[in-house]
C-alpha atoms as a PDB file:
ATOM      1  CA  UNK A   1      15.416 -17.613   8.585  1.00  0.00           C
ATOM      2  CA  UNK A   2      12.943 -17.138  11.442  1.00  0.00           C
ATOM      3  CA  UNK A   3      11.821 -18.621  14.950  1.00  0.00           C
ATOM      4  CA  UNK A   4       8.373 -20.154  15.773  1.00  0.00           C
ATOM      5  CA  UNK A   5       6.869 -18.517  18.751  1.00  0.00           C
ATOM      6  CA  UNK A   6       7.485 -21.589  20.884  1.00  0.00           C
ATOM      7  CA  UNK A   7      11.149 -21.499  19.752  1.00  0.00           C
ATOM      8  CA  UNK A   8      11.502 -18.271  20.404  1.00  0.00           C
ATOM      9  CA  UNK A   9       9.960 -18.284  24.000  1.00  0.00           C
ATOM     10  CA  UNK A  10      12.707 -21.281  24.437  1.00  0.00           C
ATOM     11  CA  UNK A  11      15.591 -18.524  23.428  1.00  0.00           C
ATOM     12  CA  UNK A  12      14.227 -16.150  25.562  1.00  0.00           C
ATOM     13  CA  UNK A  13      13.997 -18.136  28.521  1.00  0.00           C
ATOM     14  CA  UNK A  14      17.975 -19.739  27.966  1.00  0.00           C
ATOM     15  CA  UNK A  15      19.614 -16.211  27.455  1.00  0.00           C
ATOM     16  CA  UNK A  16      17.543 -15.256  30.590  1.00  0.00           C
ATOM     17  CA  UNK A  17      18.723 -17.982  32.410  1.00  0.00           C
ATOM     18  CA  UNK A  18      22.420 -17.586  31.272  1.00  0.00           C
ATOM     19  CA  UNK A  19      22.274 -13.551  32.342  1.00  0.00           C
ATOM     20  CA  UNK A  20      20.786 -14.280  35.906  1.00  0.00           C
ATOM     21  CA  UNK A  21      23.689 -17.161  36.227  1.00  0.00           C
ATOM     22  CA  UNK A  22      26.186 -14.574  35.339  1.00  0.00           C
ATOM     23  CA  UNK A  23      24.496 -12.102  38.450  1.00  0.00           C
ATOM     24  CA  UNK A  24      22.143 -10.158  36.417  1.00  0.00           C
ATOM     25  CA  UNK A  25      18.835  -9.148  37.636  1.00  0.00           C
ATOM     26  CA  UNK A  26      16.700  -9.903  35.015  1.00  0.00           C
ATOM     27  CA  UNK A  27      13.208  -9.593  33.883  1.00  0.00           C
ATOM     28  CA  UNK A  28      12.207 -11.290  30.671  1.00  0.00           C
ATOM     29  CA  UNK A  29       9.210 -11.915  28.858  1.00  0.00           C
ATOM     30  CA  UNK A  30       8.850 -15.819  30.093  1.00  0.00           C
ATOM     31  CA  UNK A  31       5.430 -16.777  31.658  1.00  0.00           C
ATOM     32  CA  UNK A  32       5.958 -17.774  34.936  1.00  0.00           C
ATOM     33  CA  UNK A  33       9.594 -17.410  35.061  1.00  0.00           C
ATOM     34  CA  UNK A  34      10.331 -13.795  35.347  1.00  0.00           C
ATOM     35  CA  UNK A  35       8.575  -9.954  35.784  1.00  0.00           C
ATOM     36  CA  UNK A  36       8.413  -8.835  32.443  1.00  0.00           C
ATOM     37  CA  UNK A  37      10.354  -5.452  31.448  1.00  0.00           C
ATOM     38  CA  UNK A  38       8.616  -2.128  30.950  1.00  0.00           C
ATOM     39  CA  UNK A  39       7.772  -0.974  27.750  1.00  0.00           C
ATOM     40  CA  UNK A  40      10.531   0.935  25.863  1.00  0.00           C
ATOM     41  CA  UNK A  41       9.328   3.418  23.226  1.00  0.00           C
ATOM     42  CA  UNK A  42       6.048   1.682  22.446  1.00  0.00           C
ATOM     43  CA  UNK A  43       7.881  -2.022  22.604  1.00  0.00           C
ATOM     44  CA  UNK A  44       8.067  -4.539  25.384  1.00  0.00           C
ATOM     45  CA  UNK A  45      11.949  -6.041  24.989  1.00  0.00           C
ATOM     46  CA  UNK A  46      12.617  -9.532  25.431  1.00  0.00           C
ATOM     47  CA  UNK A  47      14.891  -9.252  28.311  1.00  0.00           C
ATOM     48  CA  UNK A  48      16.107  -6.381  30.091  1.00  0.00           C
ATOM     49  CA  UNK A  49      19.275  -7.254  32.157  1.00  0.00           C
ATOM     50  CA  UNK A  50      21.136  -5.176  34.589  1.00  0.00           C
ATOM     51  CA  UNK A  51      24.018  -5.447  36.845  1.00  0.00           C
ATOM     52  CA  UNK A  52      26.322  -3.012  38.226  1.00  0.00           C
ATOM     53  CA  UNK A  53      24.481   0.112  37.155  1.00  0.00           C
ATOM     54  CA  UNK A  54      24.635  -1.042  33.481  1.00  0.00           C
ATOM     55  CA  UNK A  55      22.203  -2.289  31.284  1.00  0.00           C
ATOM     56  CA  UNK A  56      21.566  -4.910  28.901  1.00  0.00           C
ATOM     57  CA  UNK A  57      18.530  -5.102  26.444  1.00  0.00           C
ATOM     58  CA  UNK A  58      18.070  -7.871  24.558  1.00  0.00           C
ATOM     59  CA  UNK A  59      15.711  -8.913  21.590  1.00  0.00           C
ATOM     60  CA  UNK A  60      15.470 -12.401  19.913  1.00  0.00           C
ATOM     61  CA  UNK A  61      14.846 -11.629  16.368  1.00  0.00           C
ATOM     62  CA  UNK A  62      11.757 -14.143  14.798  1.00  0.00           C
ATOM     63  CA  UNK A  63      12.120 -12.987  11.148  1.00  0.00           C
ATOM     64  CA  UNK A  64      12.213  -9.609   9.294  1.00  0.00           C
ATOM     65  CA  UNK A  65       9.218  -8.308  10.902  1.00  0.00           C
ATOM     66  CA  UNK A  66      11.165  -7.351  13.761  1.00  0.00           C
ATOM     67  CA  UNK A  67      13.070  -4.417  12.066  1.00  0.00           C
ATOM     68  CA  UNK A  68      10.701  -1.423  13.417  1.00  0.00           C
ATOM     69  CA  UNK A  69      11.045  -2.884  17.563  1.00  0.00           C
ATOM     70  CA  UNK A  70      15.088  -3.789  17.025  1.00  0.00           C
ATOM     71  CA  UNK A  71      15.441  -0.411  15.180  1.00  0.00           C
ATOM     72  CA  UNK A  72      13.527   1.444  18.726  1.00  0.00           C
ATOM     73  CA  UNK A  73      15.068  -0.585  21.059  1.00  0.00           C
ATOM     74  CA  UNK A  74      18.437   0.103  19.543  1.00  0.00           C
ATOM     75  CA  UNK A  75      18.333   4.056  19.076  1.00  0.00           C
ATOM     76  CA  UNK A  76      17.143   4.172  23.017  1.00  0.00           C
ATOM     77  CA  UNK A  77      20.402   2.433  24.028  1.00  0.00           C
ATOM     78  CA  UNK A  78      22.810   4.332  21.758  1.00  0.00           C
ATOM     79  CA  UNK A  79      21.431   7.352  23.400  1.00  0.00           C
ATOM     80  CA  UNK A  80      22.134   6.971  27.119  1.00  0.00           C
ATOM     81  CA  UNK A  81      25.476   5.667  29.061  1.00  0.00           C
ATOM     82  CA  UNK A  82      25.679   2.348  30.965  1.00  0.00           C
ATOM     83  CA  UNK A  83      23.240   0.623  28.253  1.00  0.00           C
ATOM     84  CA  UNK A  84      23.545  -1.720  25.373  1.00  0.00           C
ATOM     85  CA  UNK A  85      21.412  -3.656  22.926  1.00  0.00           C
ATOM     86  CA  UNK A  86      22.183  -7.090  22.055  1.00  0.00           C
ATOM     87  CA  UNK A  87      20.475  -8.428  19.032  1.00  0.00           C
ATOM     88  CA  UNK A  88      19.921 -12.271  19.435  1.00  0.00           C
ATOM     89  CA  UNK A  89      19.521 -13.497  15.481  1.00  0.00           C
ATOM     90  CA  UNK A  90      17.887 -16.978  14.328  1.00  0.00           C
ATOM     91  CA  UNK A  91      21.435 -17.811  12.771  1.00  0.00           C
ATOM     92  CA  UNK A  92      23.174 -17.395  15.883  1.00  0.00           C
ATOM     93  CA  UNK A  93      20.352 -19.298  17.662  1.00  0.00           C
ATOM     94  CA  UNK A  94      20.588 -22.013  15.572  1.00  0.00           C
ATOM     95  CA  UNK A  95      24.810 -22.293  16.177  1.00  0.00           C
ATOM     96  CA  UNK A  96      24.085 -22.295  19.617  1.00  0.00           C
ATOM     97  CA  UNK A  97      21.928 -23.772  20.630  1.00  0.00           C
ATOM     98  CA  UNK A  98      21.435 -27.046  17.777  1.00  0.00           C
ATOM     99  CA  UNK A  99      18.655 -28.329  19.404  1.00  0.00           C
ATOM    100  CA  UNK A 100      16.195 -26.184  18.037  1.00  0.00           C
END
């Protein structure tokens, strides 16, 4: 299952929304919406959240392309304290958030 890129931009900008409601500072990739987040090992993350000196990354996966970035983005959290990855799936997009 995959996500058009309009789709996708519509995921984005929700769990964005959602993280800055729950006190995050956020910066996503949304036009207009947010500052985007800095490049992470040669990848530019959906959303990178923080709050309280920890750290959220999350990716919205669009299809099986996406193994190489989630794959990055993941090893970089595992390896420091106070940072997760969250990995945002079309399945789980889909139970969600129906209107898609």
């Amino acid at each position: 299952m995959t996500l058009s890129v309009s789709e996708h931009d519509r995921v984005v900008r929700y769990f964005a929304m959602q993280m800055l409601a729950q006190g995050y500072e956020v910066r996503a990739r949304v036009d207009g919406w947010f500052i985007e987040p800095e490049v992470i090992l040669g990848y530019r993350p959906d959303i990178v959240a923080s709050k309280n000196n920890q750290y959220v990354i999350v990716e919205v996966k669009k299809g099986d392309v996406d193994w190489p970035k989630i794959r990055a983005l993941e090893e970089f959290a595992e390896m420091r304290p106070g940072m997760r990855f969250q990995l945002v799936t079309p399945e789980e997009v889909r139970a969600k958030l129906p209107a898609l």
